[in-house]
C-alpha atoms as a PDB file:
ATOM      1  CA  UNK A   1       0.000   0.000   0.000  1.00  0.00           C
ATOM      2  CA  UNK A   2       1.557   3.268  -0.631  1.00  0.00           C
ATOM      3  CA  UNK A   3       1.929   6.484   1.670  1.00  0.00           C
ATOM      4  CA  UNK A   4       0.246   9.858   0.729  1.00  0.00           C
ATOM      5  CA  UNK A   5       3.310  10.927  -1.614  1.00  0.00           C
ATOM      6  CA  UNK A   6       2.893   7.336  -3.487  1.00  0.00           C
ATOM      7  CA  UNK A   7       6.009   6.112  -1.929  1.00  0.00           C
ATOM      8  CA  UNK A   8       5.829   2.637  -0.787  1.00  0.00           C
ATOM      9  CA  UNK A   9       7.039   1.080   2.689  1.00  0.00           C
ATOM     10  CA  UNK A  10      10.516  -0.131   3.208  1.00  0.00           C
ATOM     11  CA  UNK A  11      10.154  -3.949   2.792  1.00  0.00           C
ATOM     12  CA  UNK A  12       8.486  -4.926   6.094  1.00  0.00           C
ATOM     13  CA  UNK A  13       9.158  -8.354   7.808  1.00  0.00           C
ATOM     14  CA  UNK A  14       7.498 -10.050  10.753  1.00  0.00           C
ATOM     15  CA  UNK A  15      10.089  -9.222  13.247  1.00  0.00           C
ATOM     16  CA  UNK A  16       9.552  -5.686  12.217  1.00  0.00           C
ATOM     17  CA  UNK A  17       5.686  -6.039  12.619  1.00  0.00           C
ATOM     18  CA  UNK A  18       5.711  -7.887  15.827  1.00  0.00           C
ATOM     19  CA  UNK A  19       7.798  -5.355  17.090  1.00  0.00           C
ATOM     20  CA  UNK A  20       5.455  -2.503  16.278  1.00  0.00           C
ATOM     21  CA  UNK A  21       2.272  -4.587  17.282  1.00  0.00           C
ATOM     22  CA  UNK A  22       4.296  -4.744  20.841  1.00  0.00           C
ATOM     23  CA  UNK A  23       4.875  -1.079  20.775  1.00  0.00           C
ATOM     24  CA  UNK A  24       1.030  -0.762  20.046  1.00  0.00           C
ATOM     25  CA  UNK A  25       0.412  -3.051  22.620  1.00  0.00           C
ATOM     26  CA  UNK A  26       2.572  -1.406  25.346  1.00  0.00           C
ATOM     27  CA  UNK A  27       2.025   2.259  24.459  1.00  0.00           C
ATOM     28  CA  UNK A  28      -0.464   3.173  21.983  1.00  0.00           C
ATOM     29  CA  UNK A  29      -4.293   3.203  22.028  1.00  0.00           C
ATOM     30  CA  UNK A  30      -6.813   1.917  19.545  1.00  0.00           C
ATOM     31  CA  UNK A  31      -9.894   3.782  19.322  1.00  0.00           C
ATOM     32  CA  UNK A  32     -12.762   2.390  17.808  1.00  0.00           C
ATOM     33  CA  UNK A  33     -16.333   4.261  18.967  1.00  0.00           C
ATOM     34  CA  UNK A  34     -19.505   6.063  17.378  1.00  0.00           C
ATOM     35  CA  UNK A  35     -19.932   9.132  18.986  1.00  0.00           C
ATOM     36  CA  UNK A  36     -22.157  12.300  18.406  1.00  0.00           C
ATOM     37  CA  UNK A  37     -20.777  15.169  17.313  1.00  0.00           C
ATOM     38  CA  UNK A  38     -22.072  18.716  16.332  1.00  0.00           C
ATOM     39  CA  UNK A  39     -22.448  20.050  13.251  1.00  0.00           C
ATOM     40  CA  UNK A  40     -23.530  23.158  11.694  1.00  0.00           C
ATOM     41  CA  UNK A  41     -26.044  22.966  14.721  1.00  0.00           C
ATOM     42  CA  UNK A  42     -27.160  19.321  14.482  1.00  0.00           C
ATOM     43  CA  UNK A  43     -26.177  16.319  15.780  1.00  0.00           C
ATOM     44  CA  UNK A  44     -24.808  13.470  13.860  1.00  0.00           C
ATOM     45  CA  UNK A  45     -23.298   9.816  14.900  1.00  0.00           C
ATOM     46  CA  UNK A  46     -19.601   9.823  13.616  1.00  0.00           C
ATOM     47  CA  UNK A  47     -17.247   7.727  13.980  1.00  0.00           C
ATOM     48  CA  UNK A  48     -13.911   7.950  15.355  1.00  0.00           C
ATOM     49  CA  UNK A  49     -11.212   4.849  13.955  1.00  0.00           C
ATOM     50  CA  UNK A  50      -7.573   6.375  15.645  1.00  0.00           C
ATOM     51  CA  UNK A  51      -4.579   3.911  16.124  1.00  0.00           C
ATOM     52  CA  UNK A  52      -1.715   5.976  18.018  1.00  0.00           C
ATOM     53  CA  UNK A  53       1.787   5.519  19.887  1.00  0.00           C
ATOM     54  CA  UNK A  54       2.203   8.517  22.113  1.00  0.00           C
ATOM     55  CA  UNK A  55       5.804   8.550  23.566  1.00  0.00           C
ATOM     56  CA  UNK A  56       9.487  10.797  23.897  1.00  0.00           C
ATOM     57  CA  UNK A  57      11.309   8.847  21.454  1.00  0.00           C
ATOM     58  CA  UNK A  58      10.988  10.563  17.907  1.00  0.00           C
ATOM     59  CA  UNK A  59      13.868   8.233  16.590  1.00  0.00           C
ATOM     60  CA  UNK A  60      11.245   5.653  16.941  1.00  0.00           C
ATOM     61  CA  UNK A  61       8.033   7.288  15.587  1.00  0.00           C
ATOM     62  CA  UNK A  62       9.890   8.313  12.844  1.00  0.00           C
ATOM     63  CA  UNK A  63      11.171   3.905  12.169  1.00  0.00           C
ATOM     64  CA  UNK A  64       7.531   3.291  12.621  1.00  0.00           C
ATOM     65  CA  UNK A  65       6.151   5.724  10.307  1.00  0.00           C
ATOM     66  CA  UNK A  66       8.717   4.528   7.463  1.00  0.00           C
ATOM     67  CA  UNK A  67       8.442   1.264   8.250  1.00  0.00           C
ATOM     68  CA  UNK A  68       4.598   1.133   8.199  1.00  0.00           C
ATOM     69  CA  UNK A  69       4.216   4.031   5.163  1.00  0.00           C
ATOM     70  CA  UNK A  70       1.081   4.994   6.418  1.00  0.00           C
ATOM     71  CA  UNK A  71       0.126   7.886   9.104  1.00  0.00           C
ATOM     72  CA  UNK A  72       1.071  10.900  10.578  1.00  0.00           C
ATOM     73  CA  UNK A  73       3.992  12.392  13.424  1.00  0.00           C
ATOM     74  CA  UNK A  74       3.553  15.630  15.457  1.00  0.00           C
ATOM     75  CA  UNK A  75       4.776  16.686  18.576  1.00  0.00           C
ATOM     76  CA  UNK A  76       2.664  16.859  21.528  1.00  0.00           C
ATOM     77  CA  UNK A  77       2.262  20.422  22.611  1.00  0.00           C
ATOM     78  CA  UNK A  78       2.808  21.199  25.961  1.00  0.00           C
ATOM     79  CA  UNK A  79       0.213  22.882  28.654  1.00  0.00           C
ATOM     80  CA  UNK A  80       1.695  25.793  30.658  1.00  0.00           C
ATOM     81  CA  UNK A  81       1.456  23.551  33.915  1.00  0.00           C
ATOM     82  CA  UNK A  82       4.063  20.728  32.688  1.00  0.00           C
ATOM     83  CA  UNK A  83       7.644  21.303  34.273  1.00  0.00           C
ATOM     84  CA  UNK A  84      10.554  22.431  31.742  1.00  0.00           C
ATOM     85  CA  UNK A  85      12.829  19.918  32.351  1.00  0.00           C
ATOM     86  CA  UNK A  86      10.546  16.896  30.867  1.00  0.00           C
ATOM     87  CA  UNK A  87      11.258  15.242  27.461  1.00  0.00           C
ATOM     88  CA  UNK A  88       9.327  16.615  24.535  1.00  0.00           C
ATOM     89  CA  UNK A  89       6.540  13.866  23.973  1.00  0.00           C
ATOM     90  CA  UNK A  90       5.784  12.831  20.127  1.00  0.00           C
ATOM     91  CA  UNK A  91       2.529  11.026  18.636  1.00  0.00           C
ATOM     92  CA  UNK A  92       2.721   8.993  15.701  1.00  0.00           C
ATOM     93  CA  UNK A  93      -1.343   8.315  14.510  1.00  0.00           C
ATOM     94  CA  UNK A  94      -3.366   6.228  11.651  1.00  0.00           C
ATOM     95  CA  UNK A  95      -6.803   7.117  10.953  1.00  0.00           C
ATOM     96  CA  UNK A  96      -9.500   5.173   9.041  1.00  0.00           C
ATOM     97  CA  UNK A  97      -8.462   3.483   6.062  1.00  0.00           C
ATOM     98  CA  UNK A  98      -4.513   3.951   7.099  1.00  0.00           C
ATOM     99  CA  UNK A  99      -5.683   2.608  10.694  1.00  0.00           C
ATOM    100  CA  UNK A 100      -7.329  -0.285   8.694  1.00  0.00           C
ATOM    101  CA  UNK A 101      -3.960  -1.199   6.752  1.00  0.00           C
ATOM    102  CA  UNK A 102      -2.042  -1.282  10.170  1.00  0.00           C
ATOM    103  CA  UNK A 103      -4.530  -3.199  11.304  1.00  0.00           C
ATOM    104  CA  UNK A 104      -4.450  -6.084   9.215  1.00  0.00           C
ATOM    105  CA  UNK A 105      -0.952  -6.092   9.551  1.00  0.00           C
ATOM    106  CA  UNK A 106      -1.010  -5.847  13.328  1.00  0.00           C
ATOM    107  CA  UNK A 107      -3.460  -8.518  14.061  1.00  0.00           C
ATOM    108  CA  UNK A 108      -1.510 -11.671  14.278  1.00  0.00           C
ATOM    109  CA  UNK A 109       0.830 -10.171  17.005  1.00  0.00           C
ATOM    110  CA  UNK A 110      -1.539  -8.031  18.934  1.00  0.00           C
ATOM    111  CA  UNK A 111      -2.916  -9.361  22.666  1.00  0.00           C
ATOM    112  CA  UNK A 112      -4.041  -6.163  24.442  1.00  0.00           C
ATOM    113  CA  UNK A 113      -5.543  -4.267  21.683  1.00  0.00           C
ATOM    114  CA  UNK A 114      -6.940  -7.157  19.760  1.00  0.00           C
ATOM    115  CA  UNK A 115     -10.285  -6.453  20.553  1.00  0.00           C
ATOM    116  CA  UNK A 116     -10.165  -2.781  19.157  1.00  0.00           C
ATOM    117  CA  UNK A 117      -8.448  -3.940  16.342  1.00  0.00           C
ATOM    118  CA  UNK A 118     -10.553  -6.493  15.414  1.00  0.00           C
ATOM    119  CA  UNK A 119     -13.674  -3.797  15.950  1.00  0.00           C
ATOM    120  CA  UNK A 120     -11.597  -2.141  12.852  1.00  0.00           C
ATOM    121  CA  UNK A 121     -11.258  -4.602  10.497  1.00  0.00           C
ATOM    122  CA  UNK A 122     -14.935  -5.966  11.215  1.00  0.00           C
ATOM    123  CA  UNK A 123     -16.242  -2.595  10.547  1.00  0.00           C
ATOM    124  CA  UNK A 124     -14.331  -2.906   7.048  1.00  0.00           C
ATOM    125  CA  UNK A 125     -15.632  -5.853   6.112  1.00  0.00           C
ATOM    126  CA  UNK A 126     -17.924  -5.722   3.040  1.00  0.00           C
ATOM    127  CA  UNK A 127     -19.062  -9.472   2.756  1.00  0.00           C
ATOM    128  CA  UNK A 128     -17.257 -12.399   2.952  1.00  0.00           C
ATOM    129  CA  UNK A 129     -15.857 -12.982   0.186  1.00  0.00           C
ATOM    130  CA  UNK A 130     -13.046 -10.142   1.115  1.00  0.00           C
ATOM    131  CA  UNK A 131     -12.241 -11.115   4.805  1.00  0.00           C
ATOM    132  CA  UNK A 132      -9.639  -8.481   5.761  1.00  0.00           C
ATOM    133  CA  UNK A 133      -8.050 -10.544   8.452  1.00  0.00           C
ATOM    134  CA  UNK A 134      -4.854 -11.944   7.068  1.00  0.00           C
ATOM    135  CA  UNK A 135      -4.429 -15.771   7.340  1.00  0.00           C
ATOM    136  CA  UNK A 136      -2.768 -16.682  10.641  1.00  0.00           C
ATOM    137  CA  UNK A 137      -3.126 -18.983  13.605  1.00  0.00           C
ATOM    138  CA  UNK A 138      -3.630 -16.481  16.845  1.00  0.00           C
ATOM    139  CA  UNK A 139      -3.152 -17.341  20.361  1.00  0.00           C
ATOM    140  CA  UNK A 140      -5.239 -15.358  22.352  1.00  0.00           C
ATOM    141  CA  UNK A 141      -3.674 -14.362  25.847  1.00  0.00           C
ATOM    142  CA  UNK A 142      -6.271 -16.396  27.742  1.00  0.00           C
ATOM    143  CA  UNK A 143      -5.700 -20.017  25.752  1.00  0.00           C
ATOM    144  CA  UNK A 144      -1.810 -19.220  26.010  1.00  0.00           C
ATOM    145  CA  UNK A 145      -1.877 -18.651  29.868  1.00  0.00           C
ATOM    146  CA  UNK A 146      -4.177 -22.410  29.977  1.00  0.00           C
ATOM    147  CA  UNK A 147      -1.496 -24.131  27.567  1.00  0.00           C
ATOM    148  CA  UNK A 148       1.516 -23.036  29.682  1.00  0.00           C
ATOM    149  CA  UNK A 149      -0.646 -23.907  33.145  1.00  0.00           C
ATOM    150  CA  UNK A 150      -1.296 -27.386  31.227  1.00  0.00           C
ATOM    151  CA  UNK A 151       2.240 -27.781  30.410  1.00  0.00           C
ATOM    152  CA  UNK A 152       3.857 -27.403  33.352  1.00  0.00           C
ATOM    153  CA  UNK A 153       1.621 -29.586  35.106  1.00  0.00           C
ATOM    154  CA  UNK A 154       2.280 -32.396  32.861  1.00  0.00           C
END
């Protein structure tokens, strides 16, 4: 899939994935929700699809932003009340049809956020004859926690 400027991602690999879906995992936020919003002076149900990774590394953003082609980096602005001497804080986001591309790449790693993420790619779903989850075998945190119990017993 190509970025915004038709450039495509550097070749991505499932180490590289994994990694980001842990960095998603650990400190981003998937947010998947219909809420109503105000417009011209009447309300309307909208929806909000927003995949981010809020944290002081740039460096970071920046690898995950190439790496994934897709999205957007800013920096976090500060309010008057934070202290001077804290790190700058960056957010690297994906909305809609960008969130639904990291998505699918996303959700054979993911554990925490797999619920949100599956929320995406269900709402993206036409029929099924185009399922947008990508063929994998998942784990789901519960069955792995039961399969190591069960091991170790045996």
């Amino acid at each position: 899939m190509a970025n915004k400027k038709g450039e495509m991602p550097t070749q991505l690999n499932q180490t590289d994935i994994a990694y980001i879906a842990g960095l998603f995992d650990g400190e981003g936020s998937v947010d998947f929700a219909k809420r109503k919003e105000k417009r011209n002076g009447k309300k309307y149900m909208c929806q909000r699809i927003l995949m981010r990774i809020e944290m002081t590394d740039k460096y970071v953003l920046k690898w995950v932003h190439e790496t994934l082609g897709v999205g957007t980096i800013r920096k976090r602005n500060r309010s008057p009340s934070v202290k001077k001497h804290w790190k700058d804080r960056w957010v690297y986001s994906a909305r809609f049809r960008d969130a639904l591309y990291v998505s699918k790449l996303l959700w054979p790693y993911a554990q925490t956020k797999l619920h949100k993420i599956e929320q995406i790619l269900d709402h993206y779903t036409v029929d099924d004859l185009d399922p947008p989850r990508p063929s994998a075998k998942i784990i789901y945190l519960n069955e792995r926690k039961k399969t190591n119990v069960l091991s170790t017993i045996t």
